[in-house]
C-alpha atoms as a PDB file:
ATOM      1  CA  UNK A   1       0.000   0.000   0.000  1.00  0.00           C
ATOM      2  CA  UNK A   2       0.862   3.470  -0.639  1.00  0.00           C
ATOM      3  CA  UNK A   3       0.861   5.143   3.164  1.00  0.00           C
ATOM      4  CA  UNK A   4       2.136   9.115   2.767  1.00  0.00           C
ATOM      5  CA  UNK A   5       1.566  10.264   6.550  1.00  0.00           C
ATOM      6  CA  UNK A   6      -0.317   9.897   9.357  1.00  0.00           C
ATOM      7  CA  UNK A   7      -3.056  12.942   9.279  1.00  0.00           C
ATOM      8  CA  UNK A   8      -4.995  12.948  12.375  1.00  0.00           C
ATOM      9  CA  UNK A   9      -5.577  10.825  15.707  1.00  0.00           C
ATOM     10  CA  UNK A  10      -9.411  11.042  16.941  1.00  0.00           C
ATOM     11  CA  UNK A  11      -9.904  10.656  20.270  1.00  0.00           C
ATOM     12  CA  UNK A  12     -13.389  10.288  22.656  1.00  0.00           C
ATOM     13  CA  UNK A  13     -13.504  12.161  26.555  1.00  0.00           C
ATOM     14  CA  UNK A  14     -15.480  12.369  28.542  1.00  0.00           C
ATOM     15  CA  UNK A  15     -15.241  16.381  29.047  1.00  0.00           C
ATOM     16  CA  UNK A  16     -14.818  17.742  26.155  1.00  0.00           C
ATOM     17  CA  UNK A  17     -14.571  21.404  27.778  1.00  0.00           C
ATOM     18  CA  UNK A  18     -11.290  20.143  29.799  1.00  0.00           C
ATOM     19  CA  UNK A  19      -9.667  18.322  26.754  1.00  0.00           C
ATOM     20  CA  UNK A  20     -10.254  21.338  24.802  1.00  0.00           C
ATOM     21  CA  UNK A  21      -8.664  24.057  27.294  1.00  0.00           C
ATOM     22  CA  UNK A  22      -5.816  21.302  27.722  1.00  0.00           C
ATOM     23  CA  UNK A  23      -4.994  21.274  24.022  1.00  0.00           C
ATOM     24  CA  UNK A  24      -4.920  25.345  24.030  1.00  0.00           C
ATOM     25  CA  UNK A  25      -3.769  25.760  26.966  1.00  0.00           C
ATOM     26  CA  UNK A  26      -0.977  23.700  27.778  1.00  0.00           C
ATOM     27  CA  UNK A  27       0.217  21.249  24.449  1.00  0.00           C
ATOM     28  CA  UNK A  28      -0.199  24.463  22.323  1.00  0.00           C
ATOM     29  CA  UNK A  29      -2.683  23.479  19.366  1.00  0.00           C
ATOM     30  CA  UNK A  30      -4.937  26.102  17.529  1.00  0.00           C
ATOM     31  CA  UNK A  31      -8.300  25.138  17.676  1.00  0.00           C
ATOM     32  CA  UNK A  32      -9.474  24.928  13.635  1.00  0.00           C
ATOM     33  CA  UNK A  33     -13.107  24.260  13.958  1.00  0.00           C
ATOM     34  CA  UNK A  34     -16.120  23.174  16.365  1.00  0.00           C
ATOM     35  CA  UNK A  35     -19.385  21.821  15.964  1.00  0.00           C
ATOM     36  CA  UNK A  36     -21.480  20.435  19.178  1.00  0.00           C
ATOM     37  CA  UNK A  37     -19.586  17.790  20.867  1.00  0.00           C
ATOM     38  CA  UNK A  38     -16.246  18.208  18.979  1.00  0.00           C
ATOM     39  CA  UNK A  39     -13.140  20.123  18.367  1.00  0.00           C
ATOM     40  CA  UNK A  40     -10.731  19.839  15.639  1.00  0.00           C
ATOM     41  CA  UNK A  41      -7.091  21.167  16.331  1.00  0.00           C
ATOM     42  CA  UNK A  42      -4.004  21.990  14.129  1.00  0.00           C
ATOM     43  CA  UNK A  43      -0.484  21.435  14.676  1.00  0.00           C
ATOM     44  CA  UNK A  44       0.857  22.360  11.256  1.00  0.00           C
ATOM     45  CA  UNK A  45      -0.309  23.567   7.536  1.00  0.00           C
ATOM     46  CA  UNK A  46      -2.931  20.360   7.604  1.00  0.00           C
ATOM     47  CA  UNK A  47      -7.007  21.600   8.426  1.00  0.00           C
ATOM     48  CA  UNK A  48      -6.322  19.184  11.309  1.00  0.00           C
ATOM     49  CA  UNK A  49      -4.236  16.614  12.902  1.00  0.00           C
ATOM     50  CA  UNK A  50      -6.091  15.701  16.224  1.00  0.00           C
ATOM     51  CA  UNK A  51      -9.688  15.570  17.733  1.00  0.00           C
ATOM     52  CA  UNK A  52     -11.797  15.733  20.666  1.00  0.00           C
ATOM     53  CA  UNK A  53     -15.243  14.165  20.791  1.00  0.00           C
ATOM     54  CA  UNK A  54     -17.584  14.266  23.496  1.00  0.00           C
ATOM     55  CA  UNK A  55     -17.564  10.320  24.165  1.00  0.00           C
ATOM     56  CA  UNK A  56     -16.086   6.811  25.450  1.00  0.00           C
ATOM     57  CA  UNK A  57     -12.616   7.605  26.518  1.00  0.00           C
ATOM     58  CA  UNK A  58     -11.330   4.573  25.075  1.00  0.00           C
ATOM     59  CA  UNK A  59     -12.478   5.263  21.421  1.00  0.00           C
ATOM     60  CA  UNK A  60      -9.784   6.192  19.674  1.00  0.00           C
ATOM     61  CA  UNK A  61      -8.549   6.326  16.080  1.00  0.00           C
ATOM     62  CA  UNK A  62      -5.787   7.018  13.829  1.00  0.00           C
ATOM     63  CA  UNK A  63      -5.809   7.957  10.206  1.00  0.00           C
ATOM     64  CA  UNK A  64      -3.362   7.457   7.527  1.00  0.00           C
ATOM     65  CA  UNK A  65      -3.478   9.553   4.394  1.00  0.00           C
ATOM     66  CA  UNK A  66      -3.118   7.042   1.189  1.00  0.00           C
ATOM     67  CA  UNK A  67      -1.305   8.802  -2.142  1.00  0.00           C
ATOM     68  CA  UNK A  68      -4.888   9.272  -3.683  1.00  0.00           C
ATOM     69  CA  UNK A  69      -8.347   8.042  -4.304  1.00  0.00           C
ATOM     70  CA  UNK A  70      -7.216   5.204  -6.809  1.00  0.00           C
ATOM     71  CA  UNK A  71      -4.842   4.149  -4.040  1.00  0.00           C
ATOM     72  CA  UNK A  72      -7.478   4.238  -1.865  1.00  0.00           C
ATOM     73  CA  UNK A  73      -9.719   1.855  -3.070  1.00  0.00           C
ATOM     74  CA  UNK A  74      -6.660  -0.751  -3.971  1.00  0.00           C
ATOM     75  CA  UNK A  75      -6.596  -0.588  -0.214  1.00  0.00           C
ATOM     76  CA  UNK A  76      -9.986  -1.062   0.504  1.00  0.00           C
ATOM     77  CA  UNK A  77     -10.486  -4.047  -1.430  1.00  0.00           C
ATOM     78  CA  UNK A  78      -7.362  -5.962  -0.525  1.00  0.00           C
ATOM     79  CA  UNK A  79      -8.283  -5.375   3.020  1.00  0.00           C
ATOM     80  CA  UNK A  80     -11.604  -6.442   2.569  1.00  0.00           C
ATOM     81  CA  UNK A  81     -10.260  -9.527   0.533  1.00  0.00           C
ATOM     82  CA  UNK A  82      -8.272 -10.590   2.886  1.00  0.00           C
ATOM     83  CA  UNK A  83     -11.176 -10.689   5.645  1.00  0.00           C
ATOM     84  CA  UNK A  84     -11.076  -7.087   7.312  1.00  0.00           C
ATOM     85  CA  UNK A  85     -14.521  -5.597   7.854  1.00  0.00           C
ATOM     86  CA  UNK A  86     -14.146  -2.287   5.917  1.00  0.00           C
ATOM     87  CA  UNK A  87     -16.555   0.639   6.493  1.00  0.00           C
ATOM     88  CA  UNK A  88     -16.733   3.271   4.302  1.00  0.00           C
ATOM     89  CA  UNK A  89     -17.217   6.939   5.587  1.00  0.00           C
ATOM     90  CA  UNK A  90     -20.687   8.929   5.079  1.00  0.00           C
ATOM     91  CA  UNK A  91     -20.644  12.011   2.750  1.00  0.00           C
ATOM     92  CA  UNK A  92     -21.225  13.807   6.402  1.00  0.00           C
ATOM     93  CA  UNK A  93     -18.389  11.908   7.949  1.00  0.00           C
ATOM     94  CA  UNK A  94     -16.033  12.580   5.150  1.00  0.00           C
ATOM     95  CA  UNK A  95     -16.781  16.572   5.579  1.00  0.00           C
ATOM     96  CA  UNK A  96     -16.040  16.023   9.232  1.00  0.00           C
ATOM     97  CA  UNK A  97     -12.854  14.841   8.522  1.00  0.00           C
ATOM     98  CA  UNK A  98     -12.280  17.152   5.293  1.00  0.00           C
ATOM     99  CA  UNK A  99     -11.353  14.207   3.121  1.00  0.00           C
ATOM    100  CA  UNK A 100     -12.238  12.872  -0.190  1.00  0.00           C
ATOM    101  CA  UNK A 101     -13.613   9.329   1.132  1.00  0.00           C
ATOM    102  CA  UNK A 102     -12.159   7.319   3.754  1.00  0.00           C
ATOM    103  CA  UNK A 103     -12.366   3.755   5.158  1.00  0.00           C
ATOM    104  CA  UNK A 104     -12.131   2.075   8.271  1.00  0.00           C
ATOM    105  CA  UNK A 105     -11.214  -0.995  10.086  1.00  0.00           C
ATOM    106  CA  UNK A 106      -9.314  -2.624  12.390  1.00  0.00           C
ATOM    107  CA  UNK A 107      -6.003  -3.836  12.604  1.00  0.00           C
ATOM    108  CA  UNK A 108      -5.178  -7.148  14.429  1.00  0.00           C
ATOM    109  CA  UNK A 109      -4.146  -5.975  17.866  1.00  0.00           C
ATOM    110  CA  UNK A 110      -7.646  -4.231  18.042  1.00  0.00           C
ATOM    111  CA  UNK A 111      -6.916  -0.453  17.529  1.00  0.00           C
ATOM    112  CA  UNK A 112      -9.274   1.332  14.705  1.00  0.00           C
ATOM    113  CA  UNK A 113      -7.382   2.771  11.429  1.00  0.00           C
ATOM    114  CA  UNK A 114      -8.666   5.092   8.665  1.00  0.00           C
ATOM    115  CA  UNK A 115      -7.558   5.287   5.283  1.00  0.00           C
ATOM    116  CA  UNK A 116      -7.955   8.636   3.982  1.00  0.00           C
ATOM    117  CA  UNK A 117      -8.023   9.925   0.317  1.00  0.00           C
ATOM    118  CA  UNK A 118      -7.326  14.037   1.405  1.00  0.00           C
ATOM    119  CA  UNK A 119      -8.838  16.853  -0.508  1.00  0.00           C
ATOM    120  CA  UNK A 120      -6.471  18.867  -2.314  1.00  0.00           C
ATOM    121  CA  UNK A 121      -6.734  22.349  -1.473  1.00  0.00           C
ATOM    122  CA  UNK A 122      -5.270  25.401   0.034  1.00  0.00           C
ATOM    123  CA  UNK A 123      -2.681  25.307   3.315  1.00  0.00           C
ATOM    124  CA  UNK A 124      -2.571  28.093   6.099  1.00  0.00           C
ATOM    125  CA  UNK A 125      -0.322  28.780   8.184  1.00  0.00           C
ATOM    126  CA  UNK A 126      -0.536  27.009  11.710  1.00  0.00           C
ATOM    127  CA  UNK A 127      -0.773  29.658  14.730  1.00  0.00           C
ATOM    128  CA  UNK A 128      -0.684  28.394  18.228  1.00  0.00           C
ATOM    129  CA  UNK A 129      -2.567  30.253  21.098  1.00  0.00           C
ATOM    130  CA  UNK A 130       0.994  30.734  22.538  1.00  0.00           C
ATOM    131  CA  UNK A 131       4.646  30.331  21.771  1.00  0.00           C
ATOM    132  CA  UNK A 132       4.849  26.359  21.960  1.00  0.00           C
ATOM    133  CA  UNK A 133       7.504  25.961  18.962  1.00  0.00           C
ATOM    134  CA  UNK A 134       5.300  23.146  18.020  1.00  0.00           C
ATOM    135  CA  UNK A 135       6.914  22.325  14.325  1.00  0.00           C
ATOM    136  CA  UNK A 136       4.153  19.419  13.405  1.00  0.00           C
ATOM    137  CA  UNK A 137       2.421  15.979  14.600  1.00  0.00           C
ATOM    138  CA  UNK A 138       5.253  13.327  14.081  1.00  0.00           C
ATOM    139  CA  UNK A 139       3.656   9.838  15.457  1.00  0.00           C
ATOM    140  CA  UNK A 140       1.867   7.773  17.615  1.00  0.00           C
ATOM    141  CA  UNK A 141       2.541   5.026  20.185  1.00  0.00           C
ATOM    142  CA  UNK A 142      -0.554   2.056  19.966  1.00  0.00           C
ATOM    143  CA  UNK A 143      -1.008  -0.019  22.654  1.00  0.00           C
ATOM    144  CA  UNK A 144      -1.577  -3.698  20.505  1.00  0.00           C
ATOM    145  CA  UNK A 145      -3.276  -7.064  22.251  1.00  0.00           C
ATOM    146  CA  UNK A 146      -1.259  -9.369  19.222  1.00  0.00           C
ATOM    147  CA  UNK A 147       2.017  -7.224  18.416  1.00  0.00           C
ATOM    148  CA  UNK A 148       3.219  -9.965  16.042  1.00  0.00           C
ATOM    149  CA  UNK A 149       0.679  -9.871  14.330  1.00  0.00           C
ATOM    150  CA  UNK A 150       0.317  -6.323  14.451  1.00  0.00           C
ATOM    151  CA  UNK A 151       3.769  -5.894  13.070  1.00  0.00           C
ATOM    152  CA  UNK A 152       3.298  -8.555   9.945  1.00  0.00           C
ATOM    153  CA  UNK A 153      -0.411  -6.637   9.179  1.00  0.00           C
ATOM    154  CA  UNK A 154       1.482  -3.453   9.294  1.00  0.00           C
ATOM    155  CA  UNK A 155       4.686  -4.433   6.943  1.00  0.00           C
ATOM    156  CA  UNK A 156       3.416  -6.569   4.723  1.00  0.00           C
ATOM    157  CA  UNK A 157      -0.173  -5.530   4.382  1.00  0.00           C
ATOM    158  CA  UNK A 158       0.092  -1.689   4.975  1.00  0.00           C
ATOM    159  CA  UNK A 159       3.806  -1.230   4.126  1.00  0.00           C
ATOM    160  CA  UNK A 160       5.318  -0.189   6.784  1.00  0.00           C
ATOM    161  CA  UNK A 161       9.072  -1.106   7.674  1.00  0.00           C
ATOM    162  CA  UNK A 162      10.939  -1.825  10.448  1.00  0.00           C
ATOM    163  CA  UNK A 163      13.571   0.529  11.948  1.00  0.00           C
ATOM    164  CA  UNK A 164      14.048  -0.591  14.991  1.00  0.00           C
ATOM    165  CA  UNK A 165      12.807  -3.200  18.279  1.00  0.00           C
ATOM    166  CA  UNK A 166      12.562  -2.920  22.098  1.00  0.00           C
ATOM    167  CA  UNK A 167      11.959  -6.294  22.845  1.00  0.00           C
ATOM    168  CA  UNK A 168       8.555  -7.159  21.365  1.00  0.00           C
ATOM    169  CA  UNK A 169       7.500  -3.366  20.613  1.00  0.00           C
ATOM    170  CA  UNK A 170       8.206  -2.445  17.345  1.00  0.00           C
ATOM    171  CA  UNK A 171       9.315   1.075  15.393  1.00  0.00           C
ATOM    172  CA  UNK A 172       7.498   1.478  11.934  1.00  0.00           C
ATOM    173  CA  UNK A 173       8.483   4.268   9.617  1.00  0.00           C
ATOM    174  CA  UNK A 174       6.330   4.747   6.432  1.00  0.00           C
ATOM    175  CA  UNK A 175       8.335   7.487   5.546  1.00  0.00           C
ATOM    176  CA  UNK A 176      12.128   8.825   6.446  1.00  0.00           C
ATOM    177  CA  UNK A 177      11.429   9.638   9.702  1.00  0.00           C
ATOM    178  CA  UNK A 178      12.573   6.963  11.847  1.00  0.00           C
ATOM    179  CA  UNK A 179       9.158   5.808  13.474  1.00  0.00           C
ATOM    180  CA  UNK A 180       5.722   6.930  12.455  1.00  0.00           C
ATOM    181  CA  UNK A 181       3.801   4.125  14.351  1.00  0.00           C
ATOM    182  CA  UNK A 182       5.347   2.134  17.780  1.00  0.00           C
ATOM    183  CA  UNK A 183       3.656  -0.844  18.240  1.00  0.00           C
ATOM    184  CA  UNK A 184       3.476  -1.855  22.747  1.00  0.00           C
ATOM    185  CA  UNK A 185       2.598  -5.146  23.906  1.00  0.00           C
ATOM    186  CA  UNK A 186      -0.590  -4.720  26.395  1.00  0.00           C
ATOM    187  CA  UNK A 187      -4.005  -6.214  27.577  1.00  0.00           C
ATOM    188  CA  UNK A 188      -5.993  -3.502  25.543  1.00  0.00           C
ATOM    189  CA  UNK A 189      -5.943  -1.586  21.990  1.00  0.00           C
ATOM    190  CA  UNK A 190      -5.657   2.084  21.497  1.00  0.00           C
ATOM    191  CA  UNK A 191      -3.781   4.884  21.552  1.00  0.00           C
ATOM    192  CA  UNK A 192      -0.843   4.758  23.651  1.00  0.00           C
ATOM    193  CA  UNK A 193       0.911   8.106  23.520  1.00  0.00           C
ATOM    194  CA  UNK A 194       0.831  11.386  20.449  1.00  0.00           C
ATOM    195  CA  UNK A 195       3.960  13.019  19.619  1.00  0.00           C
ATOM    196  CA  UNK A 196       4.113  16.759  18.347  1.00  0.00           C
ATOM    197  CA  UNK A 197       7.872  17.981  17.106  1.00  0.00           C
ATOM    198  CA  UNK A 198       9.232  20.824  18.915  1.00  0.00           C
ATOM    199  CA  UNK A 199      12.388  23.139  17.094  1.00  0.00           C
ATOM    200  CA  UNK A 200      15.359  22.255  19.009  1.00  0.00           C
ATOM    201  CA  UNK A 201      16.882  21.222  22.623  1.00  0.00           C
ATOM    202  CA  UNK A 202      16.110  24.537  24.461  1.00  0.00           C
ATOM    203  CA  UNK A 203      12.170  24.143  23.346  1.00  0.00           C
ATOM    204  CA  UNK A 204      12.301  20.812  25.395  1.00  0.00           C
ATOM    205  CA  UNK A 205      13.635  22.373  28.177  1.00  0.00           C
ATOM    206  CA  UNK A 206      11.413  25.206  28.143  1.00  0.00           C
ATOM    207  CA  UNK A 207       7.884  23.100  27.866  1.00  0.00           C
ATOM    208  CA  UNK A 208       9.356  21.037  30.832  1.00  0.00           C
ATOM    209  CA  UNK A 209       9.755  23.924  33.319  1.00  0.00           C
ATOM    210  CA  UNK A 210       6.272  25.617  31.511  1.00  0.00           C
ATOM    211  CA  UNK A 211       4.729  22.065  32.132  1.00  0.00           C
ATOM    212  CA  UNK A 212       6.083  22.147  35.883  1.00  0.00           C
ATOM    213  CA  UNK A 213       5.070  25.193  36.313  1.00  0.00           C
ATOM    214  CA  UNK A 214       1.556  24.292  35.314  1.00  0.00           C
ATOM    215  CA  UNK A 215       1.703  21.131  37.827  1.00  0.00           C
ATOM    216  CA  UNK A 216       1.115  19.060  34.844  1.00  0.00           C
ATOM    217  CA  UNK A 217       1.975  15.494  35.152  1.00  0.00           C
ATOM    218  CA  UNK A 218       5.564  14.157  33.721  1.00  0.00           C
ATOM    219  CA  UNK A 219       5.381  10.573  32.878  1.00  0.00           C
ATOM    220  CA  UNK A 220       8.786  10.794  31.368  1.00  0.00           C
ATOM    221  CA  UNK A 221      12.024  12.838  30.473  1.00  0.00           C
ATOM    222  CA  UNK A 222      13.405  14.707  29.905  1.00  0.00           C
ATOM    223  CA  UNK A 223      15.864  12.007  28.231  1.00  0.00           C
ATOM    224  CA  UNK A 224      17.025  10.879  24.759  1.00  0.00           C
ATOM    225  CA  UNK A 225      15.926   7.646  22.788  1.00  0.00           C
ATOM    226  CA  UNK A 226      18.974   5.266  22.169  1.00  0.00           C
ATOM    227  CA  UNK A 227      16.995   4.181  19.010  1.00  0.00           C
ATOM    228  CA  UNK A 228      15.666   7.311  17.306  1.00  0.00           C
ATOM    229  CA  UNK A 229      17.965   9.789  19.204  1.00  0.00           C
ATOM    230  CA  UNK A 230      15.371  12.169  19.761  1.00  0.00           C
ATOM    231  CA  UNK A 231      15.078  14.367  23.060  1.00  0.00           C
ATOM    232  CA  UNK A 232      11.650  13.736  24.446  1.00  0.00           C
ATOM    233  CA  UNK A 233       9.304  15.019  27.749  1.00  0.00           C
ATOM    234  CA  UNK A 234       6.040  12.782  28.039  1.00  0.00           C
ATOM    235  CA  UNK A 235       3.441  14.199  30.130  1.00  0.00           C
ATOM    236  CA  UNK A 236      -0.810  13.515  31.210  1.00  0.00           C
ATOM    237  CA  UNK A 237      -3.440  14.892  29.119  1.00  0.00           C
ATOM    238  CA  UNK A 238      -6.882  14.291  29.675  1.00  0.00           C
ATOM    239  CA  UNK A 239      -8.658  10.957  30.360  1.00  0.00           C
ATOM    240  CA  UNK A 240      -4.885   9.649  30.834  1.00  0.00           C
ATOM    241  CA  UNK A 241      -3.674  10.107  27.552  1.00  0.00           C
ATOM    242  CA  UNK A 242       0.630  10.542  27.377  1.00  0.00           C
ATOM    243  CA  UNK A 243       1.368  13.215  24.922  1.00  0.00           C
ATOM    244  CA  UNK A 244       4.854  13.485  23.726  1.00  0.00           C
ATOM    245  CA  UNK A 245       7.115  16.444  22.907  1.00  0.00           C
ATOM    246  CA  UNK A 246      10.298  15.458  21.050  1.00  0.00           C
ATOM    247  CA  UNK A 247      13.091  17.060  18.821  1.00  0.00           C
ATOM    248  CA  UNK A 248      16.074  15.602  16.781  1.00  0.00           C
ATOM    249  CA  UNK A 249      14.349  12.078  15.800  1.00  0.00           C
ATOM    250  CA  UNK A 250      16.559  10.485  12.749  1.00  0.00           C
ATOM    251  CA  UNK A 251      15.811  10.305   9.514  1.00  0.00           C
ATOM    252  CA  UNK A 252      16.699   7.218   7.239  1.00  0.00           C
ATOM    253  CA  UNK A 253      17.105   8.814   3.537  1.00  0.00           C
ATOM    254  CA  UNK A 254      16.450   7.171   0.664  1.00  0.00           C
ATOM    255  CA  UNK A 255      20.029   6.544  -0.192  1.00  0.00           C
ATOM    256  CA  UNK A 256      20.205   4.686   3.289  1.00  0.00           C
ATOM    257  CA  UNK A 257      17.364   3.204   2.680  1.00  0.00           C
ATOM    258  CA  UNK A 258      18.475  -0.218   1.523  1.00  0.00           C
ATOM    259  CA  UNK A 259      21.525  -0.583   4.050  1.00  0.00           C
ATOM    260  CA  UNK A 260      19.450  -0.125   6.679  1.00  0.00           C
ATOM    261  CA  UNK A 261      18.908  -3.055   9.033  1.00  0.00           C
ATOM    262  CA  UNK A 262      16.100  -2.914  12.351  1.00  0.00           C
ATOM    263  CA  UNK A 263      18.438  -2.931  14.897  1.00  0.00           C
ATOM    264  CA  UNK A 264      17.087  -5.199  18.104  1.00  0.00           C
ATOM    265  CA  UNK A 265      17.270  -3.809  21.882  1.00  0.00           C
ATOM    266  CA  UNK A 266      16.326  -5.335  25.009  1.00  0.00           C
ATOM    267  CA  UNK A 267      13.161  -4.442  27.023  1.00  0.00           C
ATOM    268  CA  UNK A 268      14.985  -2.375  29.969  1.00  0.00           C
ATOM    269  CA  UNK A 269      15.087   1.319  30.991  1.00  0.00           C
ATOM    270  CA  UNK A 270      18.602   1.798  29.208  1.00  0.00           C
ATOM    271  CA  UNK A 271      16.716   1.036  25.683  1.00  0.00           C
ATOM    272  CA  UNK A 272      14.580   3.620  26.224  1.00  0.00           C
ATOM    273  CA  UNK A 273      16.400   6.380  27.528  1.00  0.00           C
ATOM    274  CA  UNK A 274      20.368   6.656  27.242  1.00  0.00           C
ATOM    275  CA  UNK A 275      20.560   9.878  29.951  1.00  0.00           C
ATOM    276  CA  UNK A 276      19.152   7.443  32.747  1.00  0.00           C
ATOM    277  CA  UNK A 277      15.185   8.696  32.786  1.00  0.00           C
ATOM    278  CA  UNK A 278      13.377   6.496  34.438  1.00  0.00           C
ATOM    279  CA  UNK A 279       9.462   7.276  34.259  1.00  0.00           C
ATOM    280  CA  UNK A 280       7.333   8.870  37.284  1.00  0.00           C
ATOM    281  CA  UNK A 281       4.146   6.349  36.927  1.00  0.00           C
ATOM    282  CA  UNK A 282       4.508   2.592  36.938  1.00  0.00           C
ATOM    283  CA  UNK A 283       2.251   2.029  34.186  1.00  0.00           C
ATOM    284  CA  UNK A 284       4.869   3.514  31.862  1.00  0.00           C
ATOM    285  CA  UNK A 285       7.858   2.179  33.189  1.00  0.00           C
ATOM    286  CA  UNK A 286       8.400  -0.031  29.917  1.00  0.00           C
ATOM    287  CA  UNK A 287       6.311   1.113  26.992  1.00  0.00           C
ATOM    288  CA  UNK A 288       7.524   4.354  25.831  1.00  0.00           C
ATOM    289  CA  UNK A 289      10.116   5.329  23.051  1.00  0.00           C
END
């Protein structure tokens, strides 16, 4: 399959008033549009790249823009041949999500994906309620109940490859970037953490004393990833969601491209932070790169 990005993460809460003055307030996202019982929030040039529903807390999903409509419906009906239940979106749920068309199923460790044909159309530039030196949404961390599975579906079905593995969990790029998707081991599906890019070292910093300051919740960091080399600071949004801030993450070119070779770590704190982090909460203590 033809996978270009990932374009938005939809999640449910259960206060959709909180959520939304979290997003504003404190990760720095510019609200893009509201209807009753939803917001829709940019990071970057995109009409939007996450939203709030008013909802179950655990309903979450990601969508992945596909190269275009014809790619789209390849997709679709190799999915659906090889035994996926594939839903296609409403002509109101497409203008929801400002897309062509879109389908959705799910993946074998449980969690909900859309495919998304996007409309071509005119950018603007993003502007966050405050200085967060936000550069874009980079990736997500899904919590999978089969990651081998998960990990075959996602390489050889969606396209996905390999860069790297902490034990079971694996790192997925679908582009250069050295992990769009990171696929944990756990009892349940969903979303497991959203990363947003920040400029440099010093913006890191900054959010983590900002984030103090606010009495916000660190789950982890500040530290740096052995595998992607990225600087990172994980903290708690609403209904328990871990939102990442990270700078520096490598970038496999396309000239590297066919050298490269997933490199394997173990599952232990040193894998997933080389400064010596250890997270705050024990529910993370393993399952965050």
């Amino acid at each position: 399959m033809q996978l270009q990005d990932i374009c938005y993460v939809r999640l449910g809460t259960s206060d959709l008033e909180s959520a939304d003055r979290f997003v504003r307030d404190v990760l720095g996202l510019e609200l893009a549009r509201q209807a009753a019982g939803i917001r829709h929030y940019r990071s970057d040039e995109r009409d939007h790249t996450l939203v709030y529903f008013e909802g179950d807390r655990g309903d979450h999903t990601v969508g992945l823009q596909m190269r275009d409509i014809d790619a789209l419906e390849t997709a679709a009906a190799v999915l659906a041949g090889a035994g996926h239940e594939v839903l296609r979106g409403s002509a109101d749920e497409c203008e929801d999500r400002q897309v062509q068309a879109f389908v959705s199923f799910r993946a074998p460790g449980g969690h909900r994906i859309e495919l998304v044909a996007a409309r071509s159309g005119r950018r603007r530039s993003f502007r966050p309620p405050f200085d967060s030196r936000i550069t874009g949404f980079s990736h997500v961390g899904l919590c999978t109940t089969d990651a081998q599975s998960d990990e075959r579906f996602w390489v050889d079905v969606l396209g996905a490859r390999v860069s790297d593995r902490i034990g079971p969990a694996a790192l997925l790029r679908i582009d250069q970037i050295h992990h769009k998707i990171a696929l944990f081991p756990a009892a349940h599906s969903g979303v497991q953490h959203i990363n947003h890019q920040l400029a440099e070292i010093d913006d890191v910093m900054r959010a983590w004393y900002r984030l103090r300051r606010l009495k916000i919740p660190i789950v982890f960091g500040p530290g740096r990833h052995p595998t992607s080399g990225a600087v990172f600071l994980y903290f708690r949004g609403p209904d328990d969601m871990v939102f990442e801030y990270s700078t520096g993450v490598r970038v496999i070119t396309a000239e590297q491209e066919h050298a490269h070779r997933p490199r394997q770590f173990s599952f232990e704190p040193a894998s997933f932070c080389m400064w010596g982090a250890v997270p705050e909460v024990a529910e993370f203590d393993s399952s965050l790169t």
